[in-house]
Protein backbone atom coordinates (compact mmCIF):
# COMPACT_ATOMS: atom_id res chain seq x y z
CA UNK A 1 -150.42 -125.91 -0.02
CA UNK A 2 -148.32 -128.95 -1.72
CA UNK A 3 -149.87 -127.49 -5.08
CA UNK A 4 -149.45 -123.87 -4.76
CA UNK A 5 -145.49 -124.92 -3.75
CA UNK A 6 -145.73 -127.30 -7.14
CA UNK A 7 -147.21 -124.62 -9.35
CA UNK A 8 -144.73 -121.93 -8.00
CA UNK A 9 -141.66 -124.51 -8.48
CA UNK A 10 -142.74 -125.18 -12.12
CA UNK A 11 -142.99 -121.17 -12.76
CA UNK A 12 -139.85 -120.98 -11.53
CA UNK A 13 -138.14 -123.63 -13.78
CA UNK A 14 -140.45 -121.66 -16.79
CA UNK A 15 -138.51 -118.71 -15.38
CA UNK A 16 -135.27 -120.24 -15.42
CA UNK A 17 -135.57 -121.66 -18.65
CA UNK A 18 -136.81 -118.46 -20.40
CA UNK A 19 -133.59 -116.81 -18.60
CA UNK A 20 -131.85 -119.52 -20.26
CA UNK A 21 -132.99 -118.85 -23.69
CA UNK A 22 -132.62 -114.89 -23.04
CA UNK A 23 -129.00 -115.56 -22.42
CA UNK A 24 -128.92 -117.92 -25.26
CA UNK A 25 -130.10 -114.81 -27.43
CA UNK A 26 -128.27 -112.42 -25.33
CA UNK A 27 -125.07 -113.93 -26.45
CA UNK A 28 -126.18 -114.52 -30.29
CA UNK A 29 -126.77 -110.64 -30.44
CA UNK A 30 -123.72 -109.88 -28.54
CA UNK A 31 -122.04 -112.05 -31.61
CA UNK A 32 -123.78 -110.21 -34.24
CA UNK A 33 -122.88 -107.01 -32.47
CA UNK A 34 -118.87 -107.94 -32.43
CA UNK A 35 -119.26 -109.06 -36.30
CA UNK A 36 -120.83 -105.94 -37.12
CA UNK A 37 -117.96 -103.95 -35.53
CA UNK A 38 -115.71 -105.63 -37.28
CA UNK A 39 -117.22 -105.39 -40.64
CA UNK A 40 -117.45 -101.30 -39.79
CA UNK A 41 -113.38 -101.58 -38.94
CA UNK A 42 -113.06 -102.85 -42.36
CA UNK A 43 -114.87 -100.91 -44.27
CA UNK A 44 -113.43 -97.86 -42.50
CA UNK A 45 -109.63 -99.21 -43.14
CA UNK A 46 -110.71 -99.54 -46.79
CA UNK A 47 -112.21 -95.97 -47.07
CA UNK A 48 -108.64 -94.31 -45.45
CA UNK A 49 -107.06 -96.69 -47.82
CA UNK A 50 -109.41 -96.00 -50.62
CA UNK A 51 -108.17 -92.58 -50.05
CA UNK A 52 -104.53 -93.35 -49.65
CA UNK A 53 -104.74 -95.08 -53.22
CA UNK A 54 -106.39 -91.67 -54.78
CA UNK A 55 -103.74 -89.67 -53.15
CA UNK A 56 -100.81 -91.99 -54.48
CA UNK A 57 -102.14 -92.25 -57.88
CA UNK A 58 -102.69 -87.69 -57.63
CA UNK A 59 -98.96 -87.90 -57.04
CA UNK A 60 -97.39 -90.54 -59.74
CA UNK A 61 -99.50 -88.62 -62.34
CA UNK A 62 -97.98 -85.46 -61.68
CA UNK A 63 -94.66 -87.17 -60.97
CA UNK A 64 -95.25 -88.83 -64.66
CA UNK A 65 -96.04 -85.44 -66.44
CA UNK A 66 -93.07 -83.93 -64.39
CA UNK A 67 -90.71 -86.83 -65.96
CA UNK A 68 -91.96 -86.78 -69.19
CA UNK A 69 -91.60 -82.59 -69.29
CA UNK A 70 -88.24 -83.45 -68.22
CA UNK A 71 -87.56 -85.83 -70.42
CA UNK A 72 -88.39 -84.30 -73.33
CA UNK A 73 -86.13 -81.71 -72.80
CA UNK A 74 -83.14 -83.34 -72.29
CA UNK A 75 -83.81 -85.91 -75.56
CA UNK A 76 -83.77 -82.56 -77.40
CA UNK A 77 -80.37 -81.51 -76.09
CA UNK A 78 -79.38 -85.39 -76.77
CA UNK A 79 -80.72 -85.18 -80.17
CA UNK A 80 -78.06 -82.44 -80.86
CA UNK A 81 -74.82 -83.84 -82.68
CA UNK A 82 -72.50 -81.58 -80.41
CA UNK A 83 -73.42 -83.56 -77.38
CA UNK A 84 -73.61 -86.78 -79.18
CA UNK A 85 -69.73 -86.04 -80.20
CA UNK A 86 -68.70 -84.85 -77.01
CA UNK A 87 -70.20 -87.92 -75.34
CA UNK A 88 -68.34 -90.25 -77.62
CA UNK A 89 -65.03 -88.79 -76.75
CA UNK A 90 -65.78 -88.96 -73.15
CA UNK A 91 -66.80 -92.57 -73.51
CA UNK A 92 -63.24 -93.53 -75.37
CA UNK A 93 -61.52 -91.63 -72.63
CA UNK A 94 -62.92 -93.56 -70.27
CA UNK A 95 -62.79 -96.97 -72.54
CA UNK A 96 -58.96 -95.90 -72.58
CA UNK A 97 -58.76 -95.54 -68.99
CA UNK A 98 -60.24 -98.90 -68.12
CA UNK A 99 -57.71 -100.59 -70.90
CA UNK A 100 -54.87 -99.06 -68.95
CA UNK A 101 -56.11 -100.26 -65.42
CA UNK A 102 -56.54 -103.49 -66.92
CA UNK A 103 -53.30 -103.92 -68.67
CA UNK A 104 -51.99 -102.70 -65.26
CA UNK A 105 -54.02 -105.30 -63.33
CA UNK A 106 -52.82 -108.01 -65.88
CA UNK A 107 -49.33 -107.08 -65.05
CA UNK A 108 -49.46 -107.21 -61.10
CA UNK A 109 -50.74 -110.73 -61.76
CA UNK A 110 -48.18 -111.75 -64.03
CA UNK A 111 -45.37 -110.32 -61.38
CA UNK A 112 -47.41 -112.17 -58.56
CA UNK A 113 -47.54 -115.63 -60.49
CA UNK A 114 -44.04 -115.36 -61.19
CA UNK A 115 -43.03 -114.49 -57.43
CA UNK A 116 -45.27 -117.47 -56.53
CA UNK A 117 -43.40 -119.49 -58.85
CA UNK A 118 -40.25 -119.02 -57.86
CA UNK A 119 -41.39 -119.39 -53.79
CA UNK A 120 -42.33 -122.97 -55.15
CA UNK A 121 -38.84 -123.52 -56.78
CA UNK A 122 -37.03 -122.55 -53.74
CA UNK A 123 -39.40 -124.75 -50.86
């Protein structure tokens, strides 16, 4: 009887170790498993972006060919000496326009110092 108890407690500690070691692999798979899912998140996030990119770059291209048509046209009407001669006059009107602000500006600080000035005599 001692020995059948003996032989039935050592296939039970073989049990419990090979439960052990299924855990033990259990847990390694479950790992794996977790990497794996990760690795598909990522490569999912870079297909949407992949796509993202391809639909950005669709949209400057036609954004670029839309400028340049644009462009183009108005360096033609630039080219023209008309609108280069109206743009210089409108330029020296507004050159003359600062120079007046300024020489008004320059004043007001003159008439400020010499307010300040006389403060200083009087205290």
């Amino acid at each position: 009887m001692e020995e059948i108890l003996k032989q039935i407690l050592s296939g039970m500690n073989e049990m419990k170790n090979d439960i052990a070691e299924i855990g033990k692999n259990i847990k390694t798979v479950e790992h794996r498993l977790d990497r794996l899912e990760k690795m598909d998140s990522i490569e999912h996030r870079v297909e949407v972006n992949q796509i993202d990119l391809t639909d950005i770059k669709e949209i400057l291209e036609k954004m670029d060919s839309f400028q340049t048509d644009v462009l183009k046209d108005f360096f033609q009407i630039f080219k023209g000496n008309s609108f280069n001669k109206v743009l210089q006059e409108e330029l020296n009107l507004i050159n003359q326009r600062l120079d007046a602000q300024l020489t008004k500006i320059a004043k007001n600080e003159e008439a400020i110092l010499m307010i300040e000035g006389k403060n200083n005599k009087v205290s």
